[in-house]
PDB file of N, CA and C in Angstrom:
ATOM      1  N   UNK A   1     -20.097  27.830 157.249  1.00  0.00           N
ATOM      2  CA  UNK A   1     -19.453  28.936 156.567  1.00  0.00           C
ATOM      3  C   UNK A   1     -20.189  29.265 155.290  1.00  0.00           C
ATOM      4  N   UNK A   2     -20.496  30.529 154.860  1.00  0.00           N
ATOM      5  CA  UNK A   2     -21.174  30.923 153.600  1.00  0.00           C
ATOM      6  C   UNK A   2     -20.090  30.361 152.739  1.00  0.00           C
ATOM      7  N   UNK A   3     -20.407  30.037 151.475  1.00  0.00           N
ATOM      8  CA  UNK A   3     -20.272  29.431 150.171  1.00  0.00           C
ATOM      9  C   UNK A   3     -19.462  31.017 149.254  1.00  0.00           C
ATOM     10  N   UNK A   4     -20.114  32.071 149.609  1.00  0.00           N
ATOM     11  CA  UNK A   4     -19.390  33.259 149.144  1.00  0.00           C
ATOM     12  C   UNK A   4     -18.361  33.691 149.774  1.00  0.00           C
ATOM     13  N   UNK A   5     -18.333  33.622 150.877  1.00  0.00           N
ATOM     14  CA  UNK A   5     -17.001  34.156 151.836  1.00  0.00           C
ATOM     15  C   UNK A   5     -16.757  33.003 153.072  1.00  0.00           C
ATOM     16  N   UNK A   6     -15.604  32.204 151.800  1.00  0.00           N
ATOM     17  CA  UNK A   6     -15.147  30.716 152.778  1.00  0.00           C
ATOM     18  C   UNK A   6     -14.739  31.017 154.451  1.00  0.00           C
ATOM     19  N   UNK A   7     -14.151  32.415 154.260  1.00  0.00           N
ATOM     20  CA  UNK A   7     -13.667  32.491 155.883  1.00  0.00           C
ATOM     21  C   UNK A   7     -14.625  33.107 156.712  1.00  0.00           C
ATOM     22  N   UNK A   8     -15.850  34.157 156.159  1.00  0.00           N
ATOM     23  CA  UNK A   8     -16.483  34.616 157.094  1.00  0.00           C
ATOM     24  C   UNK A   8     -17.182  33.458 157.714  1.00  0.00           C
ATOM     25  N   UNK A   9     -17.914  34.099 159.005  1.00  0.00           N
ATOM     26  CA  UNK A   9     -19.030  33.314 159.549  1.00  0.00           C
ATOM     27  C   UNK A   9     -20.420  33.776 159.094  1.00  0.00           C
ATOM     28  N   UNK A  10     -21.083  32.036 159.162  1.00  0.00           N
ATOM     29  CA  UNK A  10     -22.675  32.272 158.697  1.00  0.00           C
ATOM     30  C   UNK A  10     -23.618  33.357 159.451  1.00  0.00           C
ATOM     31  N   UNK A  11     -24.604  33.617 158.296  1.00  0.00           N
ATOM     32  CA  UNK A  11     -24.799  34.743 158.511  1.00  0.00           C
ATOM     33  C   UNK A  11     -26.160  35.075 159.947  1.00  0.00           C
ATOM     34  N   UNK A  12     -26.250  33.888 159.827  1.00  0.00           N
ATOM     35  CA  UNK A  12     -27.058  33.285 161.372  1.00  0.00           C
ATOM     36  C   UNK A  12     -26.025  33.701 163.047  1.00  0.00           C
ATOM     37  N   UNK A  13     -24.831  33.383 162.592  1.00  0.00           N
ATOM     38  CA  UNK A  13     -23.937  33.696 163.483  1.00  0.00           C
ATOM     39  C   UNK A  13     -23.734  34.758 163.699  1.00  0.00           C
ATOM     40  N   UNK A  14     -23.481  35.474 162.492  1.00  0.00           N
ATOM     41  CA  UNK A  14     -23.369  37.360 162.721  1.00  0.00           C
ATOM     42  C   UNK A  14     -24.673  38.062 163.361  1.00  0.00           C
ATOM     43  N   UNK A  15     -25.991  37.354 162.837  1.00  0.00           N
ATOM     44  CA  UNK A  15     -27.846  37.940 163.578  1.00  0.00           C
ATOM     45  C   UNK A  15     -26.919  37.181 165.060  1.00  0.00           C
ATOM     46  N   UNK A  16     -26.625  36.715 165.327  1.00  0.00           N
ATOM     47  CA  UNK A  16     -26.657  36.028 166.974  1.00  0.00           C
ATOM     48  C   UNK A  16     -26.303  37.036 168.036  1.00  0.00           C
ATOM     49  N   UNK A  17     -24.632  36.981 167.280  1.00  0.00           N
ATOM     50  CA  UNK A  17     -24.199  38.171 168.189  1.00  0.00           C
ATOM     51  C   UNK A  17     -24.605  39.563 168.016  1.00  0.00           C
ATOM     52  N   UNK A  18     -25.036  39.898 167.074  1.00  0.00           N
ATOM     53  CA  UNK A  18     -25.697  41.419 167.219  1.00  0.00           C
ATOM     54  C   UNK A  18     -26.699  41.373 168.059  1.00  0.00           C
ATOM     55  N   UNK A  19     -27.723  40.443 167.619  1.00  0.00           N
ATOM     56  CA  UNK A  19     -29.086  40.319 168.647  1.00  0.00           C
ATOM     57  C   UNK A  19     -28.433  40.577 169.965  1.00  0.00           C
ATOM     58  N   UNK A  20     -27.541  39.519 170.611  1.00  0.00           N
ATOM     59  CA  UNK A  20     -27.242  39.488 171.481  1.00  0.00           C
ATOM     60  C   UNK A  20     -26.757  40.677 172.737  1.00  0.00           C
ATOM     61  N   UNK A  21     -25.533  41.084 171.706  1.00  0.00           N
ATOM     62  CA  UNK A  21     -25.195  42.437 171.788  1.00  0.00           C
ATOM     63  C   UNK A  21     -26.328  43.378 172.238  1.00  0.00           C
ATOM     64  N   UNK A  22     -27.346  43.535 171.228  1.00  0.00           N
ATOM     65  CA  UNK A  22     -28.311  44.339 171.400  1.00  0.00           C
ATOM     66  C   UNK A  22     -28.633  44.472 172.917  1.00  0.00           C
ATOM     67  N   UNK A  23     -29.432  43.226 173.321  1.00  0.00           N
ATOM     68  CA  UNK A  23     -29.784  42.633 174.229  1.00  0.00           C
ATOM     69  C   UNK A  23     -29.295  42.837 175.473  1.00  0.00           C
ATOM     70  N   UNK A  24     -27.878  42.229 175.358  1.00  0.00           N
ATOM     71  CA  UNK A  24     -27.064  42.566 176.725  1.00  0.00           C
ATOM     72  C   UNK A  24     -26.777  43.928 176.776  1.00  0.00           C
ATOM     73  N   UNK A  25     -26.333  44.838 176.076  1.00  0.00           N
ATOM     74  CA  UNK A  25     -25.837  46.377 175.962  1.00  0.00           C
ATOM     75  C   UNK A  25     -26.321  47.034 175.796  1.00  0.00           C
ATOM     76  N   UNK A  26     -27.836  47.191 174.835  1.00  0.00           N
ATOM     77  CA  UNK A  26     -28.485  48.739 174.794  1.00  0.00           C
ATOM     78  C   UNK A  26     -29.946  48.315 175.227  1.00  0.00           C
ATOM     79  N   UNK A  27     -30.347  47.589 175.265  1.00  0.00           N
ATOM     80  CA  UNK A  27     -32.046  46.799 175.680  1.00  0.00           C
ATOM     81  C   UNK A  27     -31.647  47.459 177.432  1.00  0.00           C
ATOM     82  N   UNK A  28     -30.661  47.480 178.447  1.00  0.00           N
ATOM     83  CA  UNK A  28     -30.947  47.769 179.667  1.00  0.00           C
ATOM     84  C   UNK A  28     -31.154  48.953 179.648  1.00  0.00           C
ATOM     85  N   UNK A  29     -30.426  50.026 178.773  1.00  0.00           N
ATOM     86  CA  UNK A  29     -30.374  51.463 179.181  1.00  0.00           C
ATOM     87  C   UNK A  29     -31.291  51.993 178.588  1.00  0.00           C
ATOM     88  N   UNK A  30     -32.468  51.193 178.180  1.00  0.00           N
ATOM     89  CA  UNK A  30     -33.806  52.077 177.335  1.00  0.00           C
ATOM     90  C   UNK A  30     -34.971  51.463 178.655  1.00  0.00           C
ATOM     91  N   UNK A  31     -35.678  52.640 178.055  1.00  0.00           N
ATOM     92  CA  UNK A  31     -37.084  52.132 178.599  1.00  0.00           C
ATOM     93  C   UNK A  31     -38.169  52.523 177.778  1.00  0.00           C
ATOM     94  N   UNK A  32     -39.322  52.280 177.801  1.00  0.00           N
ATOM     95  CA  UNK A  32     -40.578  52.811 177.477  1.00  0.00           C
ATOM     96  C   UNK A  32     -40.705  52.560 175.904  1.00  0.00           C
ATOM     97  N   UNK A  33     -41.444  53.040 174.445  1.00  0.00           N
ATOM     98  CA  UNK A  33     -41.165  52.577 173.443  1.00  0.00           C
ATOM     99  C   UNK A  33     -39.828  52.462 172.901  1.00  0.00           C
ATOM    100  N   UNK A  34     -38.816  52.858 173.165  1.00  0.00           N
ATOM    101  CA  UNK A  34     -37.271  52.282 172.587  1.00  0.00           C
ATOM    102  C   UNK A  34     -37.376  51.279 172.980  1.00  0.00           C
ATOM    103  N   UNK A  35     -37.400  50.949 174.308  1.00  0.00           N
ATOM    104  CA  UNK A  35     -36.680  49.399 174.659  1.00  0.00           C
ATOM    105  C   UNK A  35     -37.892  48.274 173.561  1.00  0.00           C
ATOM    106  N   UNK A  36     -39.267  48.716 173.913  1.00  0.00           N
ATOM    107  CA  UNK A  36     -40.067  47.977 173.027  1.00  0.00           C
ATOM    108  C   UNK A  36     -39.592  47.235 171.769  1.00  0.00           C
ATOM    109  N   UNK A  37     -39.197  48.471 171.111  1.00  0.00           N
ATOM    110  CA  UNK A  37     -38.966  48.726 169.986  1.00  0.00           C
ATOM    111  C   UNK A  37     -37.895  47.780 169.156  1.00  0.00           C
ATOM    112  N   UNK A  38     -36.591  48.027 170.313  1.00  0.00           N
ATOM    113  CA  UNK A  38     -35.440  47.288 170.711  1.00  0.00           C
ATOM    114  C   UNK A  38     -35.841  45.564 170.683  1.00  0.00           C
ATOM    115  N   UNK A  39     -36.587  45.028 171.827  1.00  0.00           N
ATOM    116  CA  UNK A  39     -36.876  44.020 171.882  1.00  0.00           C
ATOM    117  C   UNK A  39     -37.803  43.429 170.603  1.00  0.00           C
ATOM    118  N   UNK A  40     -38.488  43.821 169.828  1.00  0.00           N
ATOM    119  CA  UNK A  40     -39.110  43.160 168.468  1.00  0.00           C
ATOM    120  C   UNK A  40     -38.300  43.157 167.801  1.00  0.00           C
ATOM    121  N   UNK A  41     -37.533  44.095 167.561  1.00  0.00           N
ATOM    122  CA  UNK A  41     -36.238  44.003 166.300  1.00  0.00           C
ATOM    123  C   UNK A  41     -35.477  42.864 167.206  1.00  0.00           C
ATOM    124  N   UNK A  42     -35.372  42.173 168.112  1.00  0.00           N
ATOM    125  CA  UNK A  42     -34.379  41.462 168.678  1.00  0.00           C
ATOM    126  C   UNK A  42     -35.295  40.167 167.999  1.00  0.00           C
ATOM    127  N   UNK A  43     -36.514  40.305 168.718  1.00  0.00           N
ATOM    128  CA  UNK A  43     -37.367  39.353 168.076  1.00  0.00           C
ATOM    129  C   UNK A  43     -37.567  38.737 166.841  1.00  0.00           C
ATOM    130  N   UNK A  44     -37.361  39.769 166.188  1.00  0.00           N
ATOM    131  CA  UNK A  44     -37.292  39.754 164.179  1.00  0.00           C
ATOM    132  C   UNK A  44     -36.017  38.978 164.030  1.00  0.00           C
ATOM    133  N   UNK A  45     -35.232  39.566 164.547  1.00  0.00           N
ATOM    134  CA  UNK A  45     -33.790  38.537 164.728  1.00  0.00           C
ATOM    135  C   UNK A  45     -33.592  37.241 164.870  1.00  0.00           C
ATOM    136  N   UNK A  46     -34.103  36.881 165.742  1.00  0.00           N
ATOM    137  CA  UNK A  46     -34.269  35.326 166.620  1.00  0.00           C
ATOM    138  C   UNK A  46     -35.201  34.688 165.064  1.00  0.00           C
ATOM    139  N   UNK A  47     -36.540  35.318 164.687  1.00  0.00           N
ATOM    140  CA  UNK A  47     -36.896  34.562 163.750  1.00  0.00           C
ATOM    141  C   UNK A  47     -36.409  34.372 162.631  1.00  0.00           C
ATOM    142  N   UNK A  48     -35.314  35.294 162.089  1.00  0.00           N
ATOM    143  CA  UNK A  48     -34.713  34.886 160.899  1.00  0.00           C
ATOM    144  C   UNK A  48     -33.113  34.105 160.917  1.00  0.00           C
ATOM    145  N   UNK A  49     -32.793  34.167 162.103  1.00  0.00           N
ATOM    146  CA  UNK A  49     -31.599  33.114 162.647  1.00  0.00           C
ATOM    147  C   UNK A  49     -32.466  32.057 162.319  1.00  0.00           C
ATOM    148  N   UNK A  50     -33.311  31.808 162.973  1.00  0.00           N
ATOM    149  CA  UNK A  50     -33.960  30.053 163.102  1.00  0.00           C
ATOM    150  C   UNK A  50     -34.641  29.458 161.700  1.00  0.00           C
ATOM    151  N   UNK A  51     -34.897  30.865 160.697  1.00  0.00           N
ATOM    152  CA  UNK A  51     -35.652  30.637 159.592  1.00  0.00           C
ATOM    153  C   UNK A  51     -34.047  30.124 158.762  1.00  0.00           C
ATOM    154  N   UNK A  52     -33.412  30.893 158.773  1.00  0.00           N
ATOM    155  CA  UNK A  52     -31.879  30.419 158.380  1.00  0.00           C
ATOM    156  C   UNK A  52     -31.270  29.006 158.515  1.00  0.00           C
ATOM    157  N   UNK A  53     -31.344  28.899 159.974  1.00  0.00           N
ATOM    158  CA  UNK A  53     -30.946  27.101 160.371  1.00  0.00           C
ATOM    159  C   UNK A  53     -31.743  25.862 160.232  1.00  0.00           C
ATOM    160  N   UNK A  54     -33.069  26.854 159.688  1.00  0.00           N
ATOM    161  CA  UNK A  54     -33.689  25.468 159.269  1.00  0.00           C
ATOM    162  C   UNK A  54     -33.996  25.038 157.657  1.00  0.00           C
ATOM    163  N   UNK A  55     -33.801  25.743 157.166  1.00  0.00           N
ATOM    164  CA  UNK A  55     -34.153  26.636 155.135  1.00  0.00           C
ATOM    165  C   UNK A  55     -33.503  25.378 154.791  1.00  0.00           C
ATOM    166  N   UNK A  56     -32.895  24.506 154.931  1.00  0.00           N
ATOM    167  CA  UNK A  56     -32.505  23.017 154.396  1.00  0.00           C
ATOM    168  C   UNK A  56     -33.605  22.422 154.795  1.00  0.00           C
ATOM    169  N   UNK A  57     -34.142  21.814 155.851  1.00  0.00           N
ATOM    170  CA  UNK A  57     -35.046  21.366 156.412  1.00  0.00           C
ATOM    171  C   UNK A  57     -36.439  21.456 156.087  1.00  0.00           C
ATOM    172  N   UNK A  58     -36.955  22.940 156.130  1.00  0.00           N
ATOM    173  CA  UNK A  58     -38.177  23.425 155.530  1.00  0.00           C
ATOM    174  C   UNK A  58     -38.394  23.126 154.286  1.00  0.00           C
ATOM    175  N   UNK A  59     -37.276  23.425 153.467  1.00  0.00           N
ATOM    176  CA  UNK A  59     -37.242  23.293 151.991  1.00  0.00           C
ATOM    177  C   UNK A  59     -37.217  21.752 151.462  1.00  0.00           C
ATOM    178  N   UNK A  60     -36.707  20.643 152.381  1.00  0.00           N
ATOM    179  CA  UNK A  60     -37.214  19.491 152.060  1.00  0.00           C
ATOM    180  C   UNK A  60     -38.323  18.281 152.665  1.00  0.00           C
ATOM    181  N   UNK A  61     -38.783  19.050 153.568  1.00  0.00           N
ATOM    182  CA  UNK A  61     -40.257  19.055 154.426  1.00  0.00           C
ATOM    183  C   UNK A  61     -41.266  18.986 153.023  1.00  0.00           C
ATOM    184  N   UNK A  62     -41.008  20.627 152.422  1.00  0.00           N
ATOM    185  CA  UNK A  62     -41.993  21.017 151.259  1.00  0.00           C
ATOM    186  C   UNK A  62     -41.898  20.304 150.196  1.00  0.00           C
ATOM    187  N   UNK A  63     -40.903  19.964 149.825  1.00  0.00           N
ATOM    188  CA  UNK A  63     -40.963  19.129 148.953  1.00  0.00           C
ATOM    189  C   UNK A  63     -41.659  17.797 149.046  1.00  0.00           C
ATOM    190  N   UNK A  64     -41.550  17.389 150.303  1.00  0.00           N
ATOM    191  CA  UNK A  64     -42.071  15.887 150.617  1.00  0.00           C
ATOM    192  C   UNK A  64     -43.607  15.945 150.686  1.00  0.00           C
ATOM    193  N   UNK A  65     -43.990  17.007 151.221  1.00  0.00           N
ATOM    194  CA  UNK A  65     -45.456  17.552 150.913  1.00  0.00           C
ATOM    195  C   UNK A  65     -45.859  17.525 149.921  1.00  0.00           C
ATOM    196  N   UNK A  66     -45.143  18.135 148.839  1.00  0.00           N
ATOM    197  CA  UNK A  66     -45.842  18.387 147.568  1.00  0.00           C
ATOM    198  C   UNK A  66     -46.066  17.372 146.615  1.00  0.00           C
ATOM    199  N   UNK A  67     -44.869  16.459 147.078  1.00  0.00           N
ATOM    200  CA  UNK A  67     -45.213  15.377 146.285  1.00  0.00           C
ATOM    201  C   UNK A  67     -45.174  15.530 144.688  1.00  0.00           C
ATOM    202  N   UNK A  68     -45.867  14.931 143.616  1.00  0.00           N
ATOM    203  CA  UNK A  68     -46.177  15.153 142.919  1.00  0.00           C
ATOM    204  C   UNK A  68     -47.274  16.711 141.927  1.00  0.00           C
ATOM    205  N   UNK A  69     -47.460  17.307 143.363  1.00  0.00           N
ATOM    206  CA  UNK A  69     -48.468  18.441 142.826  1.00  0.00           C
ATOM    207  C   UNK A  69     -47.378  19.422 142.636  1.00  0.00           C
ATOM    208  N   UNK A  70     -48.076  20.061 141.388  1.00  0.00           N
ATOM    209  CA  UNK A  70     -47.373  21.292 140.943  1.00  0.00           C
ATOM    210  C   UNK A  70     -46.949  22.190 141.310  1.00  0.00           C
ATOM    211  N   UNK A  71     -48.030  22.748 142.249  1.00  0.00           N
ATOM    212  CA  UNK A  71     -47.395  23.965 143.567  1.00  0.00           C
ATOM    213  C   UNK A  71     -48.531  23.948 144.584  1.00  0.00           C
ATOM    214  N   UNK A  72     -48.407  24.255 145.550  1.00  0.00           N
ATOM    215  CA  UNK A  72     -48.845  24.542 147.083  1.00  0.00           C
ATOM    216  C   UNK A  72     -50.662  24.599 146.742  1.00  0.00           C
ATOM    217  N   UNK A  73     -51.229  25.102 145.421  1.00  0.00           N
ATOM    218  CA  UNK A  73     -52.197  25.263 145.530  1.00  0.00           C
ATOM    219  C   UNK A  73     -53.289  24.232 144.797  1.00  0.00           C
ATOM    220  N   UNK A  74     -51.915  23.453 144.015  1.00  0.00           N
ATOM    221  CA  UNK A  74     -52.790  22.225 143.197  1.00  0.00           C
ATOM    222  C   UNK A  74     -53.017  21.328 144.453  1.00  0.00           C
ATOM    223  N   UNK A  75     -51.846  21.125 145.154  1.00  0.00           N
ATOM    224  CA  UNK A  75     -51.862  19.992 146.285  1.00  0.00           C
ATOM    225  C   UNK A  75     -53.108  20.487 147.787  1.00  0.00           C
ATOM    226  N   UNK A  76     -53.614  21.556 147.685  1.00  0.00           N
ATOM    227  CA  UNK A  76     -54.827  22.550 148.343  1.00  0.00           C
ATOM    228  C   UNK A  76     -55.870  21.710 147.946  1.00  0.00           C
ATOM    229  N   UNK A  77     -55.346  21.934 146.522  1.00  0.00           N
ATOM    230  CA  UNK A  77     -56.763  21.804 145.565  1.00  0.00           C
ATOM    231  C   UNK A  77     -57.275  19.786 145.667  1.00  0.00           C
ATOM    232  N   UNK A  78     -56.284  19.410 145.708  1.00  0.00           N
ATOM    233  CA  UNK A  78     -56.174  17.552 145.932  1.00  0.00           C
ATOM    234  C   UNK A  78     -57.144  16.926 147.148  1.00  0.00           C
ATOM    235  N   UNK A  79     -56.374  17.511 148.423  1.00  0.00           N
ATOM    236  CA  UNK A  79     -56.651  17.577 150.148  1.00  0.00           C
ATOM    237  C   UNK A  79     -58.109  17.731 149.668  1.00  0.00           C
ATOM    238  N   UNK A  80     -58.914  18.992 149.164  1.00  0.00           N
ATOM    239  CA  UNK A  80     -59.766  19.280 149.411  1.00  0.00           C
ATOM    240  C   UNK A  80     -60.958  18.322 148.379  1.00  0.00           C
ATOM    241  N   UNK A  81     -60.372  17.814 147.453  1.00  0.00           N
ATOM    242  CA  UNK A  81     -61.086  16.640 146.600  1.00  0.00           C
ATOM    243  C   UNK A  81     -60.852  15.446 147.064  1.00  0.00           C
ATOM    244  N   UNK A  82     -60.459  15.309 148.132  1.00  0.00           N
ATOM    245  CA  UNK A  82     -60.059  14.061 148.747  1.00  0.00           C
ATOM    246  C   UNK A  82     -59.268  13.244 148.408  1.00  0.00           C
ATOM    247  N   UNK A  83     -58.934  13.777 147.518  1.00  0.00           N
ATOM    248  CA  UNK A  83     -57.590  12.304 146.438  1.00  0.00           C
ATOM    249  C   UNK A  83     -56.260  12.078 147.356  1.00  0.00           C
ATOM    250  N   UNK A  84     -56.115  12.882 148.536  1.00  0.00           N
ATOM    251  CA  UNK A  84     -55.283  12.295 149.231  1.00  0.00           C
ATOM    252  C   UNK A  84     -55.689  11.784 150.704  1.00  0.00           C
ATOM    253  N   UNK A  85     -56.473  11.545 150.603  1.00  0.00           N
ATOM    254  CA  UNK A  85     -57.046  10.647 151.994  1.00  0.00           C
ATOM    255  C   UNK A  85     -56.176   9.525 152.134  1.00  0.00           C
ATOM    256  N   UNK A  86     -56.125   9.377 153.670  1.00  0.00           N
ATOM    257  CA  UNK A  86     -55.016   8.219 153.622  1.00  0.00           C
ATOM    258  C   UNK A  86     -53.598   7.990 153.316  1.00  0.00           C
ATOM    259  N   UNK A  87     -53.249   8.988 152.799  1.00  0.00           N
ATOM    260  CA  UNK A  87     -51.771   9.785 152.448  1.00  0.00           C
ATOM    261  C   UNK A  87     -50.944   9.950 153.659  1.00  0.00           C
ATOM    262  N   UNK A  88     -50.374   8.303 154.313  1.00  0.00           N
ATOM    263  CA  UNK A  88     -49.342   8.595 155.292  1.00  0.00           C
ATOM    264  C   UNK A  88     -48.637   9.586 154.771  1.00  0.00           C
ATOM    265  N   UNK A  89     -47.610   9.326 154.087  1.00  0.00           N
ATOM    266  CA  UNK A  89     -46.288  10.089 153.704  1.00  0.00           C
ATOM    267  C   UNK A  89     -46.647  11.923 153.457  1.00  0.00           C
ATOM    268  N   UNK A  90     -47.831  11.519 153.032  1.00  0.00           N
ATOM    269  CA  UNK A  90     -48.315  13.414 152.763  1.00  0.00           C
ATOM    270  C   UNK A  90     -48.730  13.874 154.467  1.00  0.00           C
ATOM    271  N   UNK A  91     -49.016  13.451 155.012  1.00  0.00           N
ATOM    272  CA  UNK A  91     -49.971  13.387 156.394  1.00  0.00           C
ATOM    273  C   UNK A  91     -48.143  13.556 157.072  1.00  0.00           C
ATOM    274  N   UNK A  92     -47.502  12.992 157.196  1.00  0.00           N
ATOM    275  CA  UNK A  92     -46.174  13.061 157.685  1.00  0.00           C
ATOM    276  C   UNK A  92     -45.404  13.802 157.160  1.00  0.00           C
ATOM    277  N   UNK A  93     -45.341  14.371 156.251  1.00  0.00           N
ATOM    278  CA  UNK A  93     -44.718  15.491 155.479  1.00  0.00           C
ATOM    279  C   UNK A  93     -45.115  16.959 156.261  1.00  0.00           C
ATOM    280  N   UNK A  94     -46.812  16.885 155.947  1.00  0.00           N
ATOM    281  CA  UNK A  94     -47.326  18.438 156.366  1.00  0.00           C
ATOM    282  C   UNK A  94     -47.218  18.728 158.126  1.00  0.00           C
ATOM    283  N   UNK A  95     -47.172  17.549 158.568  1.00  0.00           N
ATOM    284  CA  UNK A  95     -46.895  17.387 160.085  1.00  0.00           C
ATOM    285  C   UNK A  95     -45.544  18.170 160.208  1.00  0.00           C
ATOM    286  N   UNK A  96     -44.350  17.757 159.523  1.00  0.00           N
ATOM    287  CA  UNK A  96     -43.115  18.191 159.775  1.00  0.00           C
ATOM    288  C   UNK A  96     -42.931  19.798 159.402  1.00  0.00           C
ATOM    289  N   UNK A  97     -43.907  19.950 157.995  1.00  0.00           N
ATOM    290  CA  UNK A  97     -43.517  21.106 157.719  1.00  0.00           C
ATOM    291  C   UNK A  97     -44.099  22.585 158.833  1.00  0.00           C
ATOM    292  N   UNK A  98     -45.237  21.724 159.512  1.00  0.00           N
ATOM    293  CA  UNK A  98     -45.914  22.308 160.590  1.00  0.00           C
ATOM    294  C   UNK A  98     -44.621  22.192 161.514  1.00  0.00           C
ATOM    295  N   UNK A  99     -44.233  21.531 162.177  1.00  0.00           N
ATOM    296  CA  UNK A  99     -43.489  21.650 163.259  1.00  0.00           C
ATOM    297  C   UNK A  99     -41.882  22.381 162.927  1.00  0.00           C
ATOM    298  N   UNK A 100     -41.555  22.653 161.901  1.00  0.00           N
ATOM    299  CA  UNK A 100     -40.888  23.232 161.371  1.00  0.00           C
ATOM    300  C   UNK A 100     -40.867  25.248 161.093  1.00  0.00           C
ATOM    301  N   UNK A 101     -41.610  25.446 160.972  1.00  0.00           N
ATOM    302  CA  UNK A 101     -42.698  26.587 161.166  1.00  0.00           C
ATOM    303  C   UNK A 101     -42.917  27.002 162.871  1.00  0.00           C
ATOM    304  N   UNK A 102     -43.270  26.509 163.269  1.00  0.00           N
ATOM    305  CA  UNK A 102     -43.720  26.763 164.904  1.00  0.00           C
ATOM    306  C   UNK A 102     -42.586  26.738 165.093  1.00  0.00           C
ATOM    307  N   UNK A 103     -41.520  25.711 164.996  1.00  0.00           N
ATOM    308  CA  UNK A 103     -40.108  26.194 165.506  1.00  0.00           C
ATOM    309  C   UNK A 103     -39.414  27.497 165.047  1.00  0.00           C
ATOM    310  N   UNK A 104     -39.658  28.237 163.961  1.00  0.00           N
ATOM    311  CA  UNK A 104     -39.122  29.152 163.476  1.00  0.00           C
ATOM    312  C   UNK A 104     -39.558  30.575 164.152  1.00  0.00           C
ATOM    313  N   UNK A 105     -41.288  30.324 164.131  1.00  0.00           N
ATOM    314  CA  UNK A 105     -41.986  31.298 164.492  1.00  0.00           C
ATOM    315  C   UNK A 105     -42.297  31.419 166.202  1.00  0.00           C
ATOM    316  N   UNK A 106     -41.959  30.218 166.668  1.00  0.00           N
ATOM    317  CA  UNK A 106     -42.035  30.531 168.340  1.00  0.00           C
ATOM    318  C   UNK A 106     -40.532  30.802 168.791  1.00  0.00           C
ATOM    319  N   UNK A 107     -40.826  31.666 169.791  1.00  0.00           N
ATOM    320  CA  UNK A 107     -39.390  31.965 170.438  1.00  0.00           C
ATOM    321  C   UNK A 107     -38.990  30.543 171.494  1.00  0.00           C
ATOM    322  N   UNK A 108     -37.538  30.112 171.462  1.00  0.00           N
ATOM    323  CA  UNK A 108     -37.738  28.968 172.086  1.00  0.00           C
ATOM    324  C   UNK A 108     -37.809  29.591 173.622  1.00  0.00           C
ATOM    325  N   UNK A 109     -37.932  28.775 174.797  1.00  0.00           N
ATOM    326  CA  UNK A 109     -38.260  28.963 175.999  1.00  0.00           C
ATOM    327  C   UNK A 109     -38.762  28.410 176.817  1.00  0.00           C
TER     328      UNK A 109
END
């Protein structure tokens, strides 16, 4: 449940059934660029539901990555001076935050 509106439903839930909706109800009666059109916006959907259910997850993936570096580009800047060679925990971090990502950005199937 959102934190702003104790009774509504999350807002992952509301992209579900619209997508869905979409999908089952107006995606059959199109063809040619509408339906296209139709189906990426369904698509855009699916990726920000999943970017939604995972934004706890991702967000402490990144953190475990970053470790001690300041932002995304000092810890670039590290990798590439080698100071983290050998860096299970960093090496297992960027793994997750990778598989975290591909889950968001691939449609499942």
């Amino acid at each position: 449940m959102s934190e702003s509106f104790p009774d509504a439903p999350a807002g992952a839930a509301l992209l579900s059934v619209a997508r869905q909706s979409l999908l089952d109800e107006v995606a059959p009666a199109l063809s040619g660029r509408q339906r296209y059109v139709l189906l990426m916006a369904a698509n855009a959907m699916g990726v920000v539901m999943r970017e939604i259910a995972q934004a706890g997850a991702a967000a402490g993936a990144w953190e475990r990555a970053l470790g001690g570096a300041e932002s995304p580009a000092d810890l670039v800047a590290a990798i590439r001076a080698g100071r983290c060679d050998g860096d299970a925990a960093l090496h297992a971090a960027l793994v997750e935050t990778t598989r975290i990502a591909a889950g968001i950005w691939k449609a499942p199937g």
